[in-house]
Protein backbone atom coordinates (compact mmCIF):
# COMPACT_ATOMS: atom_id res chain seq x y z
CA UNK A 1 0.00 0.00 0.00
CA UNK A 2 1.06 3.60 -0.54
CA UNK A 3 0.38 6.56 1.12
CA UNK A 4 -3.05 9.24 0.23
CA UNK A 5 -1.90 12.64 0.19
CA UNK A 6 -4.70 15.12 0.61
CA UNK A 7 -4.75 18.83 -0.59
CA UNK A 8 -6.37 21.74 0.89
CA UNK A 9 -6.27 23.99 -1.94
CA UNK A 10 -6.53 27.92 -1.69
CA UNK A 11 -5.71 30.25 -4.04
CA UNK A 12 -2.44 31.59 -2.09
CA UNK A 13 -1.97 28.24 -0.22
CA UNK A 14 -2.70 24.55 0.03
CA UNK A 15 -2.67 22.56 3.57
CA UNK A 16 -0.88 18.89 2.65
CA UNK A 17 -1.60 15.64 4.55
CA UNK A 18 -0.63 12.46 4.28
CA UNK A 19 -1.42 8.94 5.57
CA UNK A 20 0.91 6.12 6.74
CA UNK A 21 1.88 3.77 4.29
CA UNK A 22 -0.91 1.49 6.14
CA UNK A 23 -3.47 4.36 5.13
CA UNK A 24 -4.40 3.88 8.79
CA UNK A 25 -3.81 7.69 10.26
CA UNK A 26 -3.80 10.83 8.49
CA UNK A 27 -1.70 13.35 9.95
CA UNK A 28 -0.66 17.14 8.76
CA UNK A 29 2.37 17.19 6.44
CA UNK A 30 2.70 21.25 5.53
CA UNK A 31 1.50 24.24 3.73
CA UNK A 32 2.53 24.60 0.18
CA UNK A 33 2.23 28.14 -1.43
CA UNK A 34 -0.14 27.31 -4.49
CA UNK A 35 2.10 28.30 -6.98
CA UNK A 36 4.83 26.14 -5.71
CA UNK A 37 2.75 23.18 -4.91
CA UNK A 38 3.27 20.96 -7.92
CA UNK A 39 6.99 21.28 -7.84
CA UNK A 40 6.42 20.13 -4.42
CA UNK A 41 4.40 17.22 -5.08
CA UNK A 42 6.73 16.19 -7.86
CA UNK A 43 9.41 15.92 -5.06
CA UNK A 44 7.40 13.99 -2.86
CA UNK A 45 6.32 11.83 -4.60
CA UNK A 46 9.57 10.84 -6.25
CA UNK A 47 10.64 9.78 -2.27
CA UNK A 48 7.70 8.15 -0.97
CA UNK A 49 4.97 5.91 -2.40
CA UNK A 50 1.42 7.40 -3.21
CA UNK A 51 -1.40 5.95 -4.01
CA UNK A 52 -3.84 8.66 -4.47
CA UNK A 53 -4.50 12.26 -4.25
CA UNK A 54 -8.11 13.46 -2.14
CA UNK A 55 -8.00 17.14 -3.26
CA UNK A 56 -10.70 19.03 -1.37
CA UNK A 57 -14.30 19.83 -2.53
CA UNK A 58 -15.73 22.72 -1.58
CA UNK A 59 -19.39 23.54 -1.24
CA UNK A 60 -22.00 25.39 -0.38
CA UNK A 61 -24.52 24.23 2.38
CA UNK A 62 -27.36 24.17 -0.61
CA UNK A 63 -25.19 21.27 -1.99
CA UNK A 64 -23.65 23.28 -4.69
CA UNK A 65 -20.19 23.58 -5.80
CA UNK A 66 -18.43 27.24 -4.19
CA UNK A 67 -16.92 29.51 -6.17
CA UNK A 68 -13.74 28.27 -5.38
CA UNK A 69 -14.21 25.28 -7.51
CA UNK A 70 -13.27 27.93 -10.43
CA UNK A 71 -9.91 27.98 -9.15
CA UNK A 72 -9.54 23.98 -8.75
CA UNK A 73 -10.74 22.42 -12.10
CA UNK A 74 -7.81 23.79 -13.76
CA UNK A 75 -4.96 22.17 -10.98
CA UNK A 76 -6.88 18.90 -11.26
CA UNK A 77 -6.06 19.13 -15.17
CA UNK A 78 -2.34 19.84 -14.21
CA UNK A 79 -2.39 17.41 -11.44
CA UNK A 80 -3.52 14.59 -13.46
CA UNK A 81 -1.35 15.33 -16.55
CA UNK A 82 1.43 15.69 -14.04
CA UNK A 83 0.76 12.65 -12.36
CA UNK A 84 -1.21 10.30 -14.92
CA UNK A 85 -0.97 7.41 -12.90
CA UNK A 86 -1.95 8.04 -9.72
CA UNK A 87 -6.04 8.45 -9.18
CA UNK A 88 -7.43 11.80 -7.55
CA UNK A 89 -10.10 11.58 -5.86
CA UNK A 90 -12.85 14.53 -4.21
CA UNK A 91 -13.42 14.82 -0.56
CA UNK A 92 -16.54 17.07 0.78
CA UNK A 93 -14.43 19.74 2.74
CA UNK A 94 -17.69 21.78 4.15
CA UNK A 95 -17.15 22.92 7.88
CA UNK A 96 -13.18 21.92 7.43
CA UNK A 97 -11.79 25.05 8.57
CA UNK A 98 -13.77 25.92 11.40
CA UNK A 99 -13.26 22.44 12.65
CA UNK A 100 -9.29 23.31 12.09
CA UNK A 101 -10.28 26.53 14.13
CA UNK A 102 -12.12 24.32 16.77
CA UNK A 103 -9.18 21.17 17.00
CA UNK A 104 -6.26 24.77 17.42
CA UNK A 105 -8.55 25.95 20.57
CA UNK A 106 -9.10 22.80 22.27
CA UNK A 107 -5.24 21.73 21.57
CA UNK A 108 -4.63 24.94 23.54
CA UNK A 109 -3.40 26.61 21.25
CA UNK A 110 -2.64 30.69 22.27
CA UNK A 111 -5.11 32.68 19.96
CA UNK A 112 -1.38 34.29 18.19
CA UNK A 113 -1.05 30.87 16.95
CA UNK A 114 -4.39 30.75 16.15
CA UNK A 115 -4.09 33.25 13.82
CA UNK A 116 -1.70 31.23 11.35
CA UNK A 117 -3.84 30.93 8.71
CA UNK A 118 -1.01 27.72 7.25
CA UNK A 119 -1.84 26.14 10.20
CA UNK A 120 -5.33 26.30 9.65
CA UNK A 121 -4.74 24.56 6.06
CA UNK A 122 -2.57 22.04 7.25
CA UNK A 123 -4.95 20.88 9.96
CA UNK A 124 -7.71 21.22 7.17
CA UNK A 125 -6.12 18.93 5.08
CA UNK A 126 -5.86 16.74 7.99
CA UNK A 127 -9.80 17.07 8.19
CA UNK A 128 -10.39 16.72 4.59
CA UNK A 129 -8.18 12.97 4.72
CA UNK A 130 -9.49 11.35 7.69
CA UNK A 131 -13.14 12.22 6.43
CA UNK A 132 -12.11 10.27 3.06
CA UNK A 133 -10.67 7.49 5.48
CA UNK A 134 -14.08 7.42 7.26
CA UNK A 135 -15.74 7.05 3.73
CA UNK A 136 -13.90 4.55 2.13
């Protein structure tokens, strides 16, 4: 078995997280700024196995897609050229950041580091993984 990264995708940056090779626990990896974020895929995965990539679907509590989804369509056509051998999958990421917010305050987390908005992504990509765990 190989490892399921999961993406947080924003327009400035992307939270990154990543199972065990077991695909047992998903645990933060890093923020990525966006623009970097293939080049840093590209380097990952030439050092550890992946299976699959969850990339984050956002939407809106009617059921709809966001807004946001504008932005993503095109990086899943450059993720999958980029990497045309290794499935991506979509993961419902509704409620994933104030969850993030919610798992910083009960950690105990002092509201200055709180406010780091990478942190946020990285624990949202977190989210966004162990919800596709709990679905598959």
């Amino acid at each position: 078995m190989g490892r399921i990264v999961a993406l947080d995708f924003g327009k400035v940056r992307t939270g990154v997280a990543v199972t065990d090779e077991l695909q047992i626990i998903a645990s933060g990896l890093t923020t990525v700024q966006t623009k970097d974020l293939l080049t840093f895929l590209r380097d990952y995965v030439q050092t550890e196995n992946v299976e699959r990539i969850v990339v984050g679907e956002p939407k809106q509590m009617n059921n709809e897609v966001s807004e946001s989804e504008a932005l993503i369509i095109p990086f899943l056509k450059k993720l999958s050229d980029t990497f045309p051998k290794i499935p991506i999958e979509r993961q419902d990421e509704r409620f994933t950041s104030k969850m993030a917010f919610q798992t910083m305050i009960d950690s105990g987390l002092k509201k200055k580091q709180r406010r780091d908005k990478a942190l946020v992504d990285e624990i949202s990509a977190t989210i966004i993984l162990q919800a596709y765990l709990n679905r598959i």
